[in-house]
PDB file of N, CA and C in Angstrom:
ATOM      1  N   UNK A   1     134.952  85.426  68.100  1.00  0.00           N
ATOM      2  CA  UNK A   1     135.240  84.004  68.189  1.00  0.00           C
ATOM      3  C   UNK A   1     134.347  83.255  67.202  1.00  0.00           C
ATOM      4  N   UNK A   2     134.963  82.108  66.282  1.00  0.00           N
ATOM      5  CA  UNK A   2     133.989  81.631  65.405  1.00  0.00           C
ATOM      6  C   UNK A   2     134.107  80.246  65.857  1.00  0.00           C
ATOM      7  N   UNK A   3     132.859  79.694  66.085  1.00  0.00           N
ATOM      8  CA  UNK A   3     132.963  77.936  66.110  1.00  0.00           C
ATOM      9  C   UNK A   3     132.633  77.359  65.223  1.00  0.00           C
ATOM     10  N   UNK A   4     132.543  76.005  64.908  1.00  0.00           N
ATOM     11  CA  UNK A   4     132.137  75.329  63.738  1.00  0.00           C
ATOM     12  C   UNK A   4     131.098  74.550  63.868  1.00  0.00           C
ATOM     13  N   UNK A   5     129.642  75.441  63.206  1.00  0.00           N
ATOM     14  CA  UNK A   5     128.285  74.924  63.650  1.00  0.00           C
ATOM     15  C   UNK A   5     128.338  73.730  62.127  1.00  0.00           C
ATOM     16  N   UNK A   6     127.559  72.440  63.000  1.00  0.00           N
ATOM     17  CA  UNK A   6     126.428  71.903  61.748  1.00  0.00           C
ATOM     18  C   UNK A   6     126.114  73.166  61.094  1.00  0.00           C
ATOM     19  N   UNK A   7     125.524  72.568  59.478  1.00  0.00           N
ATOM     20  CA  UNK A   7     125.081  73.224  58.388  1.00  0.00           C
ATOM     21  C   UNK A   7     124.105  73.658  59.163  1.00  0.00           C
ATOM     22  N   UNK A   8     122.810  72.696  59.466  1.00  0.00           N
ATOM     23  CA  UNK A   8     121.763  73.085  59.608  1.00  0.00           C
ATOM     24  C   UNK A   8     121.470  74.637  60.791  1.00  0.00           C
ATOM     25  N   UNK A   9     122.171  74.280  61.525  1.00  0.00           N
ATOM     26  CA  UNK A   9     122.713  75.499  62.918  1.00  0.00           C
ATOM     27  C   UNK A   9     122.794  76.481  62.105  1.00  0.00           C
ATOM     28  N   UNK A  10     124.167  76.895  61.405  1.00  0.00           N
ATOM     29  CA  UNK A  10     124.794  77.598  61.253  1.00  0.00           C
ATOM     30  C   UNK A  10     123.798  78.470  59.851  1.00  0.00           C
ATOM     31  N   UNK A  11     122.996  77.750  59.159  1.00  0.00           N
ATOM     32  CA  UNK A  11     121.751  78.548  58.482  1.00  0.00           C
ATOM     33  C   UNK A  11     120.634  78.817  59.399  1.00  0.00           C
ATOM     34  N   UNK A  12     120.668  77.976  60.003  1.00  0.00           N
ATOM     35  CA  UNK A  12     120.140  78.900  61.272  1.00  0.00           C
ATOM     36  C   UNK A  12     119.879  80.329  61.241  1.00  0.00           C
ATOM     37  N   UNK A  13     121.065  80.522  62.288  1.00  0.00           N
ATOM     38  CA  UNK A  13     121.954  81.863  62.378  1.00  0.00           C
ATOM     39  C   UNK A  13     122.194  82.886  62.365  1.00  0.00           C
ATOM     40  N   UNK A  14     122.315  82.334  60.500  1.00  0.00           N
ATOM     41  CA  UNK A  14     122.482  83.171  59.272  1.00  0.00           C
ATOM     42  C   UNK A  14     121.216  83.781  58.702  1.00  0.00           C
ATOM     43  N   UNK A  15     120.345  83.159  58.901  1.00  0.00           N
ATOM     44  CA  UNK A  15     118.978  83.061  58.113  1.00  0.00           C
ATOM     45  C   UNK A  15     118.235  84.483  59.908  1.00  0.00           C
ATOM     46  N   UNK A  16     118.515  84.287  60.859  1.00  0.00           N
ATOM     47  CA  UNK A  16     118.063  84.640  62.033  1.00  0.00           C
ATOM     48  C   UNK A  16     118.241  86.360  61.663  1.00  0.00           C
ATOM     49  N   UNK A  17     119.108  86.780  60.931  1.00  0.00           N
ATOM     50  CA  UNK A  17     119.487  87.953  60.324  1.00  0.00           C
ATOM     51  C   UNK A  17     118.700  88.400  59.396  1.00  0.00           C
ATOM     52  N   UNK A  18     118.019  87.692  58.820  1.00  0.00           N
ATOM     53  CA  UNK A  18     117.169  87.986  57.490  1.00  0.00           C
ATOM     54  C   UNK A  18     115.944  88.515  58.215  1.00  0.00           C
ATOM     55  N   UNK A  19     114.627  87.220  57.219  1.00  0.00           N
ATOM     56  CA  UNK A  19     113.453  86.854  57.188  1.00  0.00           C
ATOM     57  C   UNK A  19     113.111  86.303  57.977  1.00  0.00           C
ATOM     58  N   UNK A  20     111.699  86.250  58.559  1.00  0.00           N
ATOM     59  CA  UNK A  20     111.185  84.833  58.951  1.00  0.00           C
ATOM     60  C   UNK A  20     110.981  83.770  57.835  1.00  0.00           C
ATOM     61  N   UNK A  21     110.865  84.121  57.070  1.00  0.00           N
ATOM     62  CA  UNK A  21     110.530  82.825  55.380  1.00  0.00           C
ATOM     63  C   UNK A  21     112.009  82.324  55.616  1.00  0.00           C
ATOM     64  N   UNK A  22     112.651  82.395  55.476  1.00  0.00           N
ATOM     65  CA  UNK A  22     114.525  81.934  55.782  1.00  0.00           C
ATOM     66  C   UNK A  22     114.389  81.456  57.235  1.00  0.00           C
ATOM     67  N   UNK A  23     113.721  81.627  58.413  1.00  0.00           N
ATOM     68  CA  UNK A  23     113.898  80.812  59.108  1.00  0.00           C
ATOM     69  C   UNK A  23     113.747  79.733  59.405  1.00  0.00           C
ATOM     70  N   UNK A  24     111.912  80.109  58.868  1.00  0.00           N
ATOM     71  CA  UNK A  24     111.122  78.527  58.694  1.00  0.00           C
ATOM     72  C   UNK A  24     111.555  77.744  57.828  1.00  0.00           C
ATOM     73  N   UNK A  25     112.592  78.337  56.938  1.00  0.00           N
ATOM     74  CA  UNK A  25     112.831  77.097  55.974  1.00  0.00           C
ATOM     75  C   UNK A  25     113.995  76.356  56.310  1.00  0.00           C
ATOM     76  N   UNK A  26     114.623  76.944  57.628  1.00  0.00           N
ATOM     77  CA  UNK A  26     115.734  75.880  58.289  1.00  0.00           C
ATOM     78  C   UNK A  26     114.895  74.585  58.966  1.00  0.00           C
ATOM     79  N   UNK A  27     113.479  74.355  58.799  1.00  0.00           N
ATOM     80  CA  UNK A  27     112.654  73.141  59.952  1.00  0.00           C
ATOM     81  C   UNK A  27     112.332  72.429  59.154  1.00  0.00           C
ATOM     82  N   UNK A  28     112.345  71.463  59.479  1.00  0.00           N
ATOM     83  CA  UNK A  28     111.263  70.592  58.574  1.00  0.00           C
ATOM     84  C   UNK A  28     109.585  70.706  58.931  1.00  0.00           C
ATOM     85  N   UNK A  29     109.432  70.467  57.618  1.00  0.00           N
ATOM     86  CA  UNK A  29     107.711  70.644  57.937  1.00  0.00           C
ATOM     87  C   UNK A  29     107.071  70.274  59.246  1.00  0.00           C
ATOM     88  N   UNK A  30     107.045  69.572  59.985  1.00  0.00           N
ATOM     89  CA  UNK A  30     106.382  69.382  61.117  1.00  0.00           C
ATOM     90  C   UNK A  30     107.054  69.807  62.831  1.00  0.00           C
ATOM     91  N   UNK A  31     108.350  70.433  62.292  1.00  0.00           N
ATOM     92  CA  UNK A  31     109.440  71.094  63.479  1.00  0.00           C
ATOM     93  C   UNK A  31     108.363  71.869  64.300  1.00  0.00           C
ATOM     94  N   UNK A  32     109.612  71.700  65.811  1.00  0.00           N
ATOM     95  CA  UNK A  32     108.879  71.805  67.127  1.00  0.00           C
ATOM     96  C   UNK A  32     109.300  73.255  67.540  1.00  0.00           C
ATOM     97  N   UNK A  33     109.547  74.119  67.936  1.00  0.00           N
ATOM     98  CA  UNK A  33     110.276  75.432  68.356  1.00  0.00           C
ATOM     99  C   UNK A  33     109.283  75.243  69.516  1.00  0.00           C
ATOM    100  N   UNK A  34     110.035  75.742  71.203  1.00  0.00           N
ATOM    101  CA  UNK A  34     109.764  75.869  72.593  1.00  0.00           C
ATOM    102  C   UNK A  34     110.559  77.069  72.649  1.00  0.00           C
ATOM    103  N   UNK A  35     109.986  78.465  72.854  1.00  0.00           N
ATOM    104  CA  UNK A  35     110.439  79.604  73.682  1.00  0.00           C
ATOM    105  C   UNK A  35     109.471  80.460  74.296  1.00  0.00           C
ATOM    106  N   UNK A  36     110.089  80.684  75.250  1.00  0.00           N
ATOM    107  CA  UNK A  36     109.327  82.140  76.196  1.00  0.00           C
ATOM    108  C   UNK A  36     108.031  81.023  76.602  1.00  0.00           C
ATOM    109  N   UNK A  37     108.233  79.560  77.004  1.00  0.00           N
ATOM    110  CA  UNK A  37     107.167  79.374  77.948  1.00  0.00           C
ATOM    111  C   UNK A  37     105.737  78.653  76.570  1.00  0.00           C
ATOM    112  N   UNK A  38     106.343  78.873  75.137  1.00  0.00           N
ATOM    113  CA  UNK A  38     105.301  78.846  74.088  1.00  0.00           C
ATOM    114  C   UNK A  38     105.810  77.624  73.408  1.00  0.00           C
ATOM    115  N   UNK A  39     105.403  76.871  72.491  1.00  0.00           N
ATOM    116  CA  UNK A  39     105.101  75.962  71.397  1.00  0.00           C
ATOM    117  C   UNK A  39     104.704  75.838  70.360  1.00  0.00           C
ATOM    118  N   UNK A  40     105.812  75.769  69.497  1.00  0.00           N
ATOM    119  CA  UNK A  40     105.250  75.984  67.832  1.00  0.00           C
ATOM    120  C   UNK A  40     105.488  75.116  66.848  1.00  0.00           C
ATOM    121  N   UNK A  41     104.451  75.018  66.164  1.00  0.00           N
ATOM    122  CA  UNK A  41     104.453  73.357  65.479  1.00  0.00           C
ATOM    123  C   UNK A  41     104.458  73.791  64.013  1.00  0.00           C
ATOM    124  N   UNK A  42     105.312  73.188  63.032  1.00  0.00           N
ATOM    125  CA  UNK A  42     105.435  73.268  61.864  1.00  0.00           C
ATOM    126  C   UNK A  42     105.935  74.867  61.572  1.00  0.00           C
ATOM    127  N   UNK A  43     106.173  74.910  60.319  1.00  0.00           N
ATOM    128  CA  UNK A  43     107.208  75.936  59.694  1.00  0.00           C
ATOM    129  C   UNK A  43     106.154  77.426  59.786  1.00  0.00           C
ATOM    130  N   UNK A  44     104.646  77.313  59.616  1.00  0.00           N
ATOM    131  CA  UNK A  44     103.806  78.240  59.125  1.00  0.00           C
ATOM    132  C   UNK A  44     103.726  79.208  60.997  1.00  0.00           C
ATOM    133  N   UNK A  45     103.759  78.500  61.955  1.00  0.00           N
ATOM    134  CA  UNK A  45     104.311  78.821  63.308  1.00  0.00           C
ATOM    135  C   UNK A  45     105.288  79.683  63.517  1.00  0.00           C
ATOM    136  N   UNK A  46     106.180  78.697  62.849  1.00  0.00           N
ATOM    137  CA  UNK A  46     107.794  78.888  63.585  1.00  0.00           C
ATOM    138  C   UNK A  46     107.567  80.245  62.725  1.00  0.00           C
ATOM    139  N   UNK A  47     107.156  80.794  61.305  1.00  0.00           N
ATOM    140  CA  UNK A  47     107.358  81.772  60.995  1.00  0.00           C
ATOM    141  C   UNK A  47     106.630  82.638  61.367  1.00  0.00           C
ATOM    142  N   UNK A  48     105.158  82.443  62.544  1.00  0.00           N
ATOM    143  CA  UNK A  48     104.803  83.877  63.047  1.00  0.00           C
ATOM    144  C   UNK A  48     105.650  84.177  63.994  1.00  0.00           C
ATOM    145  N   UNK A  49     106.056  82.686  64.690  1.00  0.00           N
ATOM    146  CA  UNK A  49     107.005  82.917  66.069  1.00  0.00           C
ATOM    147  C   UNK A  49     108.307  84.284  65.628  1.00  0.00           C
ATOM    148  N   UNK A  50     108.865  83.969  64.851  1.00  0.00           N
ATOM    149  CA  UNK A  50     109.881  84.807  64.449  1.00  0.00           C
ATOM    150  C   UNK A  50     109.218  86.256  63.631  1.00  0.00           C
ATOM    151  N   UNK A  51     108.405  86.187  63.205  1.00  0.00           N
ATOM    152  CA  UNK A  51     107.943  87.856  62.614  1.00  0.00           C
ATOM    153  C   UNK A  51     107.266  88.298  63.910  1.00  0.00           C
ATOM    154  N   UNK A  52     106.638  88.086  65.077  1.00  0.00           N
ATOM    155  CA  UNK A  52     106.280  88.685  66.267  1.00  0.00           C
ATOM    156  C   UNK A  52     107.267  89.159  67.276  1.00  0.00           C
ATOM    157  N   UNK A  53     108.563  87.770  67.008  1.00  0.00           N
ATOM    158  CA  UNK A  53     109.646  88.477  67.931  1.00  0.00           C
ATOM    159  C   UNK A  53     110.147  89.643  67.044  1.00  0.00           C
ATOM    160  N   UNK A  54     110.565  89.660  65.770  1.00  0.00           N
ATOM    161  CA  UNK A  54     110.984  90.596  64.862  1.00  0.00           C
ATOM    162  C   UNK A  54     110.714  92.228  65.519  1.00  0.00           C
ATOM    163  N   UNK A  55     109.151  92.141  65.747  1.00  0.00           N
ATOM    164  CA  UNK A  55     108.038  92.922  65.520  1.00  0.00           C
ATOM    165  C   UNK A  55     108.246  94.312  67.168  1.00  0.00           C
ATOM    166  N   UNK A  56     108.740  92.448  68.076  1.00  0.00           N
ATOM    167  CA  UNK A  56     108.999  93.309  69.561  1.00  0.00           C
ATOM    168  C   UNK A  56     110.166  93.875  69.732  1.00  0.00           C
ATOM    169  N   UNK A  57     111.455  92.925  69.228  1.00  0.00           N
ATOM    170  CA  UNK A  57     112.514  93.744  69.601  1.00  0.00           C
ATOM    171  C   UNK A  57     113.809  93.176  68.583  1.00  0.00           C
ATOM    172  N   UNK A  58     114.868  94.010  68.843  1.00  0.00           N
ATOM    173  CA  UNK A  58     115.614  94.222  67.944  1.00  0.00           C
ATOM    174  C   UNK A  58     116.831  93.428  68.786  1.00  0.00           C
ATOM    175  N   UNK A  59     117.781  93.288  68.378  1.00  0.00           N
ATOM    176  CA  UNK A  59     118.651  92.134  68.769  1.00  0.00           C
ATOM    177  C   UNK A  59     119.609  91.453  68.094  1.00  0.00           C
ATOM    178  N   UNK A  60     120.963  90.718  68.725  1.00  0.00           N
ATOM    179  CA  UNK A  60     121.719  90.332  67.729  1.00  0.00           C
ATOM    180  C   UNK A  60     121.946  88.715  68.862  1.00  0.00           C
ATOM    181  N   UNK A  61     122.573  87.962  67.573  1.00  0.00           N
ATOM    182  CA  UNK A  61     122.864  87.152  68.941  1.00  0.00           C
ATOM    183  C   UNK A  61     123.888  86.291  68.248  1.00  0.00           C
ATOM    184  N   UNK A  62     125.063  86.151  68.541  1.00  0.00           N
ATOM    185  CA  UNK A  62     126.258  85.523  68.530  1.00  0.00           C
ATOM    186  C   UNK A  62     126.268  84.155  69.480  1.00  0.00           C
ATOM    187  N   UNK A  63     126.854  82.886  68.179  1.00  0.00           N
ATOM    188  CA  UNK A  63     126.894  82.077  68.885  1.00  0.00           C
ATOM    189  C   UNK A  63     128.256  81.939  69.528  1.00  0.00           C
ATOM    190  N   UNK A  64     128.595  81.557  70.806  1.00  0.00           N
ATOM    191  CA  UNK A  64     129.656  81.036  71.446  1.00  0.00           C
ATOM    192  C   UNK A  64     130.137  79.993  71.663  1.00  0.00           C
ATOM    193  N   UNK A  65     129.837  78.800  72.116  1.00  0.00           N
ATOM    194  CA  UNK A  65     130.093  77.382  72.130  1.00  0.00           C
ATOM    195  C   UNK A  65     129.269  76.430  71.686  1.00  0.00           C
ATOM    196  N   UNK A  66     129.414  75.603  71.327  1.00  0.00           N
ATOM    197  CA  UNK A  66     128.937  74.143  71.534  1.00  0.00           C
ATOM    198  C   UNK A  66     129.314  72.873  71.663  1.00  0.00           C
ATOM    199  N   UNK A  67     128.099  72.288  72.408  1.00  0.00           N
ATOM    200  CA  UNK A  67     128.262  71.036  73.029  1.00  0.00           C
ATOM    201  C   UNK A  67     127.483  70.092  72.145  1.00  0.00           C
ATOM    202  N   UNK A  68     127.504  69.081  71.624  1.00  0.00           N
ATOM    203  CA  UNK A  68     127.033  67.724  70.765  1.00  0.00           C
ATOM    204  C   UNK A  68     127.441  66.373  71.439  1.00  0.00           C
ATOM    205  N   UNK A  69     126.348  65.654  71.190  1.00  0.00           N
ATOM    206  CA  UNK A  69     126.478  64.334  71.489  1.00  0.00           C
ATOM    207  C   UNK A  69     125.231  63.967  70.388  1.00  0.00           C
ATOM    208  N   UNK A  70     125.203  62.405  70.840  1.00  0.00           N
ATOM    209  CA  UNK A  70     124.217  62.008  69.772  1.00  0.00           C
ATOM    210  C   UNK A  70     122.726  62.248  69.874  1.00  0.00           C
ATOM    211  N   UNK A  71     122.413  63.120  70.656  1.00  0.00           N
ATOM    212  CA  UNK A  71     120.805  63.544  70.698  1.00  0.00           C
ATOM    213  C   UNK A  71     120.744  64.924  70.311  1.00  0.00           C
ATOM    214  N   UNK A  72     121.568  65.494  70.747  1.00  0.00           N
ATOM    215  CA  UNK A  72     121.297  67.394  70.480  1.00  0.00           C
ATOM    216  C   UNK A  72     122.800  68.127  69.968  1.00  0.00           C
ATOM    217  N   UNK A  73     122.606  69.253  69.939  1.00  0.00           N
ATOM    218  CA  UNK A  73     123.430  70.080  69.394  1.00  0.00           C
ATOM    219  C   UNK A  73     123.172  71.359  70.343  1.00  0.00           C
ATOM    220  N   UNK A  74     123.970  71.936  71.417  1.00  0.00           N
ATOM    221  CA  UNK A  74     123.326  72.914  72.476  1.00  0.00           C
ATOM    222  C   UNK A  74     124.193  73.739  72.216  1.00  0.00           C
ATOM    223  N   UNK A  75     124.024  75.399  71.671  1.00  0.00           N
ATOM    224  CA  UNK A  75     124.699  75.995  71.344  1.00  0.00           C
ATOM    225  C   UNK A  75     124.112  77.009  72.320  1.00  0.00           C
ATOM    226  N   UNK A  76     125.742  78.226  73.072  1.00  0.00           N
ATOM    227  CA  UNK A  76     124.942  78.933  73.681  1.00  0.00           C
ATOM    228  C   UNK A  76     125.229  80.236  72.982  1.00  0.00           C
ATOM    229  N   UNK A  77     124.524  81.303  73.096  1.00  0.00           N
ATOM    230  CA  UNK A  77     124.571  82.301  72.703  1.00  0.00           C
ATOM    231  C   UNK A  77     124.327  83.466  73.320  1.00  0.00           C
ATOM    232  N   UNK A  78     124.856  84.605  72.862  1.00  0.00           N
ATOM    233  CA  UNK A  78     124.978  86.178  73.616  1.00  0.00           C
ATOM    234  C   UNK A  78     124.028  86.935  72.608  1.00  0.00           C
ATOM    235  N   UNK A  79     122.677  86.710  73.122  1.00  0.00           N
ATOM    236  CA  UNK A  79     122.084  87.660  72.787  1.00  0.00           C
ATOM    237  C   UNK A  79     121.796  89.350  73.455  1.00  0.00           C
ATOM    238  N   UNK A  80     122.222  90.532  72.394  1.00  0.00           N
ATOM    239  CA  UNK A  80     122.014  91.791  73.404  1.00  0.00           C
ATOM    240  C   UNK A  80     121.229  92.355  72.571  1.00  0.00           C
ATOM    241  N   UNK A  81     120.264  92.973  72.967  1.00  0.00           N
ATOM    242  CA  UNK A  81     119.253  94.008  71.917  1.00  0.00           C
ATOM    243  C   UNK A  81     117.972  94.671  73.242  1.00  0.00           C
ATOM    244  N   UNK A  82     117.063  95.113  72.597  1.00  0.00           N
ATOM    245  CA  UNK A  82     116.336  96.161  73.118  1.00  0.00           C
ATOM    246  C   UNK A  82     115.150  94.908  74.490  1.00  0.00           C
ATOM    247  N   UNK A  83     115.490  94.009  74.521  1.00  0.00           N
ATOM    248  CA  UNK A  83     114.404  93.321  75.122  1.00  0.00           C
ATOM    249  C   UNK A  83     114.774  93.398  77.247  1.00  0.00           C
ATOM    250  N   UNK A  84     114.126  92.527  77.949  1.00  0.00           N
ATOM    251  CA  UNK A  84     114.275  92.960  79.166  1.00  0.00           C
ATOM    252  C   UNK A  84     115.549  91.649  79.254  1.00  0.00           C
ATOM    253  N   UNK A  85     116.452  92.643  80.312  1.00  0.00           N
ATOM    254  CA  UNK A  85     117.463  91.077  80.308  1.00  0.00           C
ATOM    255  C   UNK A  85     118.617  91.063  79.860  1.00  0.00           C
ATOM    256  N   UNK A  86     118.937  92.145  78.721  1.00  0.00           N
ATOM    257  CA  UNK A  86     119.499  92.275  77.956  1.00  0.00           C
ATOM    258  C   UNK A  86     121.095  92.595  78.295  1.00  0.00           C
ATOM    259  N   UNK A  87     122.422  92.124  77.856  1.00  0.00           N
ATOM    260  CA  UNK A  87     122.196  91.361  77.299  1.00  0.00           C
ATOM    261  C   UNK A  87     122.181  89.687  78.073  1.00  0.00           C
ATOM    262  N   UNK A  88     121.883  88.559  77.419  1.00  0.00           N
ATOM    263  CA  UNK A  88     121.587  87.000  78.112  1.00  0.00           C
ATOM    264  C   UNK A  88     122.433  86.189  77.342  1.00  0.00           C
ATOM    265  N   UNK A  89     122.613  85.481  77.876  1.00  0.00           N
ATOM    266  CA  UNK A  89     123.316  84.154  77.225  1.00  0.00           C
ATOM    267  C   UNK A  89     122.358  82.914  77.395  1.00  0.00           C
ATOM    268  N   UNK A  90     121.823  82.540  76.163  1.00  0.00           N
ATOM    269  CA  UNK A  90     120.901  81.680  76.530  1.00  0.00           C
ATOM    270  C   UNK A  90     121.509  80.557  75.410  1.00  0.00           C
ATOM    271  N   UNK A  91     120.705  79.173  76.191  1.00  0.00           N
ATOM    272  CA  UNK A  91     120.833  78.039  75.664  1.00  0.00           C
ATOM    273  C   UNK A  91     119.800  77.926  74.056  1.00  0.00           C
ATOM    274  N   UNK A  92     120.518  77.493  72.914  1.00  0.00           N
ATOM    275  CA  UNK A  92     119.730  76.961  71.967  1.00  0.00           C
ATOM    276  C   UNK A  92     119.841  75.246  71.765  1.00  0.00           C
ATOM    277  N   UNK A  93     119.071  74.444  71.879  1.00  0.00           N
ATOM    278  CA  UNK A  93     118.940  73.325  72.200  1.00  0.00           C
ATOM    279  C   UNK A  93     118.740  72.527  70.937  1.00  0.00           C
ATOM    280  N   UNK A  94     119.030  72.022  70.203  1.00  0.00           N
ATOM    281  CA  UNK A  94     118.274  71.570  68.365  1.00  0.00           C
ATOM    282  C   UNK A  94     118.512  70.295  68.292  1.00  0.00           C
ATOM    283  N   UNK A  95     117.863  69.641  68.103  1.00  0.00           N
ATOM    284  CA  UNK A  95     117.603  68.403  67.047  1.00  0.00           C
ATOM    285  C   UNK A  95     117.425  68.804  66.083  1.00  0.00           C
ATOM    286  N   UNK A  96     118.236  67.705  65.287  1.00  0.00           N
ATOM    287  CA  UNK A  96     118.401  67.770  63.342  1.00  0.00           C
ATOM    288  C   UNK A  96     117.698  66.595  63.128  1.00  0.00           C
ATOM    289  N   UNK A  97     117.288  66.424  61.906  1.00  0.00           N
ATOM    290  CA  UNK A  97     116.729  65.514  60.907  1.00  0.00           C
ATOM    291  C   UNK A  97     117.730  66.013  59.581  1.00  0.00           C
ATOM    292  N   UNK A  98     118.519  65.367  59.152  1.00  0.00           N
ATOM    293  CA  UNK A  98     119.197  65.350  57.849  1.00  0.00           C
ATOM    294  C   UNK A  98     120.132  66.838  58.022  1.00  0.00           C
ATOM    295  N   UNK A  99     119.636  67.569  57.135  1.00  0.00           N
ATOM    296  CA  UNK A  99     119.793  68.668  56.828  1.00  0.00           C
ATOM    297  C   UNK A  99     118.775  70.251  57.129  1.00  0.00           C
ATOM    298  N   UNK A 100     118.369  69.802  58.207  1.00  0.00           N
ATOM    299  CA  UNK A 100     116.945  70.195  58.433  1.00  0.00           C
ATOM    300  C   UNK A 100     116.898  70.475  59.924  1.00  0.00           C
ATOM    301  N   UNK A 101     116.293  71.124  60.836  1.00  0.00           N
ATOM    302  CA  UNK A 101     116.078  71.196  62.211  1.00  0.00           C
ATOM    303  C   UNK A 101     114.785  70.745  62.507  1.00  0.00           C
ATOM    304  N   UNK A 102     114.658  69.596  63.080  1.00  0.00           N
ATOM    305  CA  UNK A 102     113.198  68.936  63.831  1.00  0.00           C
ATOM    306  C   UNK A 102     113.136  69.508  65.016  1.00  0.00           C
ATOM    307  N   UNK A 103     113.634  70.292  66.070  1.00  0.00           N
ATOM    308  CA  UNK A 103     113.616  71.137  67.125  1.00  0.00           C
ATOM    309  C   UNK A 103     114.003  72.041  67.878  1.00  0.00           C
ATOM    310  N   UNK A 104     113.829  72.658  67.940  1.00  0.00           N
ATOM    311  CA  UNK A 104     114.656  73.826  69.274  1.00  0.00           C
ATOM    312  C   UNK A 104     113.894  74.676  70.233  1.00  0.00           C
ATOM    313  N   UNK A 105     114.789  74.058  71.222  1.00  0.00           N
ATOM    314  CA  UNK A 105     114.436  74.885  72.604  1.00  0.00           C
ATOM    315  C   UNK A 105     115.087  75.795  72.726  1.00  0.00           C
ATOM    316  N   UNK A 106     114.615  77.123  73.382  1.00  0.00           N
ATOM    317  CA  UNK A 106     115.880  78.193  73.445  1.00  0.00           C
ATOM    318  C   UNK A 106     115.509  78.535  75.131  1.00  0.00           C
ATOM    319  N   UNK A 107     116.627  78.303  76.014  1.00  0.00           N
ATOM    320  CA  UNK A 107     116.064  78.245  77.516  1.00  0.00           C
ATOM    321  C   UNK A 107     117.730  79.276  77.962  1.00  0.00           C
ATOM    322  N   UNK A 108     117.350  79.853  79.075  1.00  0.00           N
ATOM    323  CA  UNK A 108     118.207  80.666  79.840  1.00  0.00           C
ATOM    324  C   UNK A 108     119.578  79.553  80.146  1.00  0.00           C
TER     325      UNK A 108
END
């Protein structure tokens, strides 16, 4: 099933497949990332956040729907890979700035 993410989402995503350097460069410099209970401020973060998850487990995660209004963009997704739980459908939560992601929560 394919939906039609914002740019910024949808490099997301795309970028979530790569690098962490490709992830952090979907935030803007001072972007917020909230997962697993943690808080990460600015891009130099968001990119250990993502080379530590890298590091623990392996994983894919397909987006399925979304919901928009004028504050967020809540996309949910089927993530299945080696972690506990597996596989989950969890909420990704984002605020944009332009072309850019100023936040995301990723919650069950």
């Amino acid at each position: 099933m394919t939906i039609d993410l914002p740019q910024p989402i949808a490099s997301y995503f795309l970028a979530d497949r790569g690098s962490s350097e490709a992830i952090a460069a979907c935030f803007t410099p001072d972007a917020v990332v909230r997962d697993e209970g943690h808080t990460y401020q600015g891009r130099s973060e968001i990119q250990s956040w993502k080379t530590e998850a890298a590091a623990k487990y392996v994983y894919t995660c397909e987006p399925l729907t979304i919901e928009q209004n004028a504050e967020a963009s809540v996309v949910t997704c089927r993530l299945e890979g080696n972690f506990p739980g597996s596989p989950a459908d969890l909420r990704f939560v984002f605020h944009l700035a332009g072309d850019k992601i100023a936040s995301l929560e990723i919650a069950p």
